[in-house]
Protein backbone atom coordinates (compact mmCIF):
# COMPACT_ATOMS: atom_id res chain seq x y z
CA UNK A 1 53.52 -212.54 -9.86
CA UNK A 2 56.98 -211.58 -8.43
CA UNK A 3 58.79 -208.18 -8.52
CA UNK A 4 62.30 -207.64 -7.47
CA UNK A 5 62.51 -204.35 -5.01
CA UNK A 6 65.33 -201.74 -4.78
CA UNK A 7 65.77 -198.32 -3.47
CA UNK A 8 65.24 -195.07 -5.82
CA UNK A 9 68.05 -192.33 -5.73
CA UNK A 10 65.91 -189.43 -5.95
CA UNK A 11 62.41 -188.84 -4.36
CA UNK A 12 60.81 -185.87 -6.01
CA UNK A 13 63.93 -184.77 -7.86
CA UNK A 14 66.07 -184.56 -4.68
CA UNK A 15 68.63 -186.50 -3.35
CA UNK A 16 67.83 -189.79 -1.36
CA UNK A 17 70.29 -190.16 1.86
CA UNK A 18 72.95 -192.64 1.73
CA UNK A 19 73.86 -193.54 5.38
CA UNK A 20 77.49 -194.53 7.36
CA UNK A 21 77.61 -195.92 10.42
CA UNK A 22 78.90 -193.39 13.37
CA UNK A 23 81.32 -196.19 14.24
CA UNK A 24 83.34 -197.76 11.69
CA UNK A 25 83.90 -201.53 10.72
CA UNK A 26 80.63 -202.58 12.60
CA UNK A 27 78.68 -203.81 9.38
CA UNK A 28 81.44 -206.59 8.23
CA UNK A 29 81.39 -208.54 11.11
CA UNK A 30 77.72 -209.53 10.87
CA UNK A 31 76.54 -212.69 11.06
CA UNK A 32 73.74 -215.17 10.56
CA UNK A 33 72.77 -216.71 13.93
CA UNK A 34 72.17 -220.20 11.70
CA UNK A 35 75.08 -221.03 9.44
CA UNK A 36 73.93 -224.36 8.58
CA UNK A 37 75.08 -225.21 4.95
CA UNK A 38 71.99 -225.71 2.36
CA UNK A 39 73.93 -225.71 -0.83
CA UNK A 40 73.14 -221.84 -2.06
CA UNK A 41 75.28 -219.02 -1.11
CA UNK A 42 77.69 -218.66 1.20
CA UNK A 43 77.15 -216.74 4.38
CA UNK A 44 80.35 -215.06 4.96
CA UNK A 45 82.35 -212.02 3.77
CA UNK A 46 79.71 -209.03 3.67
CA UNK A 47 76.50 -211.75 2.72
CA UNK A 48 74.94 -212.11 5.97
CA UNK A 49 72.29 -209.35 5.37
CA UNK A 50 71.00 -210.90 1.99
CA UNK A 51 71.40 -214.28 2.90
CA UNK A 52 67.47 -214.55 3.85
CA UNK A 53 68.40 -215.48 7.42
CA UNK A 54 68.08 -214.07 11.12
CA UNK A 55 71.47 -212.20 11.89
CA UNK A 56 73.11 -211.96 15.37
CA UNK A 57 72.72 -208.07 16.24
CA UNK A 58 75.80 -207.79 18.32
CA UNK A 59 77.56 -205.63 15.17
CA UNK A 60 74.66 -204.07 13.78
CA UNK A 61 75.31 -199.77 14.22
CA UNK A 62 72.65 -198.20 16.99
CA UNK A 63 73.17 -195.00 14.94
CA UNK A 64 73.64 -194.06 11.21
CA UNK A 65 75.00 -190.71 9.89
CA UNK A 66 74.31 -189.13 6.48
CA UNK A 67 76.75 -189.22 3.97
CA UNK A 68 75.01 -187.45 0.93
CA UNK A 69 71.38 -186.82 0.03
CA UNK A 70 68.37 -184.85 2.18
CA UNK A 71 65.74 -187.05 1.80
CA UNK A 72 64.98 -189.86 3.96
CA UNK A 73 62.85 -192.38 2.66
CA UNK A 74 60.15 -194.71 4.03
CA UNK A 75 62.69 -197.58 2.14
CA UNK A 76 66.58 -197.48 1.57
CA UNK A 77 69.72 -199.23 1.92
CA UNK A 78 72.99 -199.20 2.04
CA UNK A 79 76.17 -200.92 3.04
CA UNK A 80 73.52 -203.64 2.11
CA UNK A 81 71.78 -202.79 5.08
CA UNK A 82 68.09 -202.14 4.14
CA UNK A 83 66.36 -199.61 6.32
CA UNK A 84 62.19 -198.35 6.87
CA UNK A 85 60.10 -196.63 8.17
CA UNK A 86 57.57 -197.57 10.59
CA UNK A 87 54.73 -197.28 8.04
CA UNK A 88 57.10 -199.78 5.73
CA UNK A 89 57.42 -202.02 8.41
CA UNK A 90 53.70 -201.90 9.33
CA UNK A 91 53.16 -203.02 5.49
CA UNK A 92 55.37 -206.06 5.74
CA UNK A 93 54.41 -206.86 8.86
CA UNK A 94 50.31 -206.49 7.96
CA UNK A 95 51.17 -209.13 4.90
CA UNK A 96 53.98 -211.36 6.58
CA UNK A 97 53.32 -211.05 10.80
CA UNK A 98 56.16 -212.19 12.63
CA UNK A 99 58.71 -213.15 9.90
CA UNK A 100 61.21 -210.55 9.28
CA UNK A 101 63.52 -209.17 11.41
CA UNK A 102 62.80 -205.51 12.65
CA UNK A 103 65.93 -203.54 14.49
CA UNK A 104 65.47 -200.28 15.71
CA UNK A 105 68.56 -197.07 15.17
CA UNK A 106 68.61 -193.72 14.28
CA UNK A 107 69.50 -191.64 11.85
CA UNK A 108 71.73 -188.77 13.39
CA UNK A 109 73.20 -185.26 11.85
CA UNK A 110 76.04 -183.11 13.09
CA UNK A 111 76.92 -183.26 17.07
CA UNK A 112 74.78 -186.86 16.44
CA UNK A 113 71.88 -184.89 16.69
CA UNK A 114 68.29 -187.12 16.45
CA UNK A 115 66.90 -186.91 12.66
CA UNK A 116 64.74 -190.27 12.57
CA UNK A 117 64.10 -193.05 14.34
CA UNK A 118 64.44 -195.84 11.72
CA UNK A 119 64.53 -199.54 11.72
CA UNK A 120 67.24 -202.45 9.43
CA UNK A 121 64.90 -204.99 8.13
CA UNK A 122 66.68 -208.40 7.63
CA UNK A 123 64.47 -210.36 5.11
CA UNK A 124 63.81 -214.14 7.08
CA UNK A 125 62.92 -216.09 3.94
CA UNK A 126 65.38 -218.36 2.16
CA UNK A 127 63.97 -220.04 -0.99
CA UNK A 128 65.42 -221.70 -3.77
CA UNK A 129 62.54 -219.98 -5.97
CA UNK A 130 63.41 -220.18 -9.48
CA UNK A 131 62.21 -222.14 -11.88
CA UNK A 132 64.64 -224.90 -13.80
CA UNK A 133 63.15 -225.42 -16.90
CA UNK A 134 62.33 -222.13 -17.93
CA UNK A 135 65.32 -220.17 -16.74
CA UNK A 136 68.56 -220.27 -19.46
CA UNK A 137 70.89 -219.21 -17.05
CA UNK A 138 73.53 -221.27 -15.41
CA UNK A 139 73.33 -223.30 -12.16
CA UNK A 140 77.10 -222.75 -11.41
CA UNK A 141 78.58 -225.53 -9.42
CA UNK A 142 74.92 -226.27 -8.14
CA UNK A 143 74.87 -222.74 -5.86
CA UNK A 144 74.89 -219.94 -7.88
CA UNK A 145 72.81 -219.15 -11.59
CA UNK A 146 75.36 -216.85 -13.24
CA UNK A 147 74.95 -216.11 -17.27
CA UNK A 148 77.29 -218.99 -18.94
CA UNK A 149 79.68 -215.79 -20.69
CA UNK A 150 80.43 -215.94 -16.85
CA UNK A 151 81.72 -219.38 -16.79
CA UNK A 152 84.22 -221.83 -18.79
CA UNK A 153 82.61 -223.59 -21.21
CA UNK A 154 83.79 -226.91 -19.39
CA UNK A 155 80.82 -226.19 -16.62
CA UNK A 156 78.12 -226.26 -18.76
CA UNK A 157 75.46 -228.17 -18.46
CA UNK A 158 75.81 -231.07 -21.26
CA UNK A 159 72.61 -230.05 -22.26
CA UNK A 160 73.11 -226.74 -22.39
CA UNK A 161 71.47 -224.52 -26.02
CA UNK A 162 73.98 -221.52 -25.57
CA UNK A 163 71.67 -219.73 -28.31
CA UNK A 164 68.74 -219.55 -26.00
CA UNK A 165 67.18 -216.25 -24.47
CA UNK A 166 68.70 -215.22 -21.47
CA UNK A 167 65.84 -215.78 -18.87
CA UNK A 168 65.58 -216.06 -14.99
CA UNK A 169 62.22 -217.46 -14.20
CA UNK A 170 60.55 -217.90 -10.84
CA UNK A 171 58.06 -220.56 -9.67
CA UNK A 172 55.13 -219.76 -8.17
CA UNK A 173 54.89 -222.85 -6.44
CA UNK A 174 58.16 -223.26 -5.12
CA UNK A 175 57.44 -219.49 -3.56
CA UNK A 176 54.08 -220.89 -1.69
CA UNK A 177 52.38 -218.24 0.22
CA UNK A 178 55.89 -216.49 1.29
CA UNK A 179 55.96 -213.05 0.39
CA UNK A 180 59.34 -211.31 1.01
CA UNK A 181 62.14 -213.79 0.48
CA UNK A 182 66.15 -214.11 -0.95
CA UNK A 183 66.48 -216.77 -3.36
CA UNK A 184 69.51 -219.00 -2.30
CA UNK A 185 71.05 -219.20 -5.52
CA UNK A 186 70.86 -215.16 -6.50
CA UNK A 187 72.99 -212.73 -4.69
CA UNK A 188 70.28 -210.35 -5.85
CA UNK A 189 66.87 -209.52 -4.47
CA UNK A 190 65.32 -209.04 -2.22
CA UNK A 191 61.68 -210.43 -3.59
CA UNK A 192 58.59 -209.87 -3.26
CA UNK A 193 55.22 -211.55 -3.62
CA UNK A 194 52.24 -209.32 -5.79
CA UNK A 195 50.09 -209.07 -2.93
CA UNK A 196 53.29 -207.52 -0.92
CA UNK A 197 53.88 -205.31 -3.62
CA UNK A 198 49.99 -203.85 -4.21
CA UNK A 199 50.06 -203.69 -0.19
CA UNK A 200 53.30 -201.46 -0.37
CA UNK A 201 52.43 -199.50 -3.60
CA UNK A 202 48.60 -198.66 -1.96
CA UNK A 203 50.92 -197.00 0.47
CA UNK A 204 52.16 -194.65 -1.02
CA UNK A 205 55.99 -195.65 0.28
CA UNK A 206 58.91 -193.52 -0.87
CA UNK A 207 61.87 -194.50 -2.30
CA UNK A 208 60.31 -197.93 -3.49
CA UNK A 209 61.05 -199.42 -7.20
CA UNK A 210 59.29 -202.10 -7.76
CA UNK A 211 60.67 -204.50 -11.61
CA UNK A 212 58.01 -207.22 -12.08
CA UNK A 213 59.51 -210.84 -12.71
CA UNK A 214 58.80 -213.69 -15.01
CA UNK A 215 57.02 -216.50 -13.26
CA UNK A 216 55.45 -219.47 -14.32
């Protein structure tokens, strides 16, 4: 079973923060420390935190402000930057020890006053996890599956039914025994295995939403 995780707006009916950095222009100019091309998505131009790779922490911000919202959350993100708590990042790391990348910063209010010590996770896992046959989407230009309105009909597939069920499937066995992961070929995510999920669900976590995935 797979589910594909994002951050709620609201926890309890209020507001959930969304967070700037206190020094401007820092979160573009992150990279991956490996750049190596393996035919997904590219690395550049804002990707480098879903890319499922180790990033070089030279640009990543020591200290986030609040731009809107009161609560903060044991999960969030923004500016594609994904931030936890420590009981979020004792989850992960209980399921997945020494994979993911853990980087402390805090969360300050006005006159940069402390409101919570917080840490970016950068998901480590880099699969090409979906599933070929069963998924109806498009495998543009062999790097990215896009719906084929997206696309001119010229880079089709010659095979390709056009009446068929929009579907994006994941394989079970092409996942293994990783449990949080990017797929190469998405510029969504990031994933997670069921026993990650149940683990993070049994913990009560806030600001989790958790959509189950088909998976063969």
């Amino acid at each position: 079973m797979v589910y594909a995780l994002s951050n709620k707006i609201q926890v309890d009916g209020k507001r959930v923060v969304s967070l700037e950095p206190v020094k401007t222009n820092e979160i573009i100019q992150i990279e991956v420390e490996d750049s190596s091309p393996d035919g997904g998505l590219y690395f550049g131009h804002g990707r480098a935190l879903i890319s499922g790779r180790r990033i070089k922490t030279d640009h990543i911000p020591q200290q986030m402000k609040i731009d809107v919202g009161t609560v903060i959350p044991d999960y969030g993100s923004s500016h594609y930057l994904k931030f936890v708590s420590d009981r979020f990042k004792s989850v992960v790391e209980a399921v997945e020890p020494g994979v993911h990348q853990f980087i402390p910063f805090q969360i300050v209010g006005a006159h940069k006053a402390l409101l919570a010590d917080m840490w970016f996770m950068v998901v480590c896992n880099r699969l090409d996890s979906v599933d070929r046959e069963h998924t109806t989407l498009v495998l543009y230009r062999g790097r990215d599956w896009v719906p084929h309105q997206d696309i001119s009909r010229e880079e089709w597939p010659s095979d390709f039914n056009p009446n068929r069920e929009p579907r994006f499937v994941f394989n079970l066995s092409q996942i293994g025994d990783h449990h949080l992961w990017y797929d190469k070929h998405s510029g969504y995510g990031p994933y997670l295995s069921d026993a990650l999920a149940d683990a993070l669900t049994a913990g009560d976590l806030t600001g989790i939403n958790l959509v189950k995935q088909e998976a063969v």
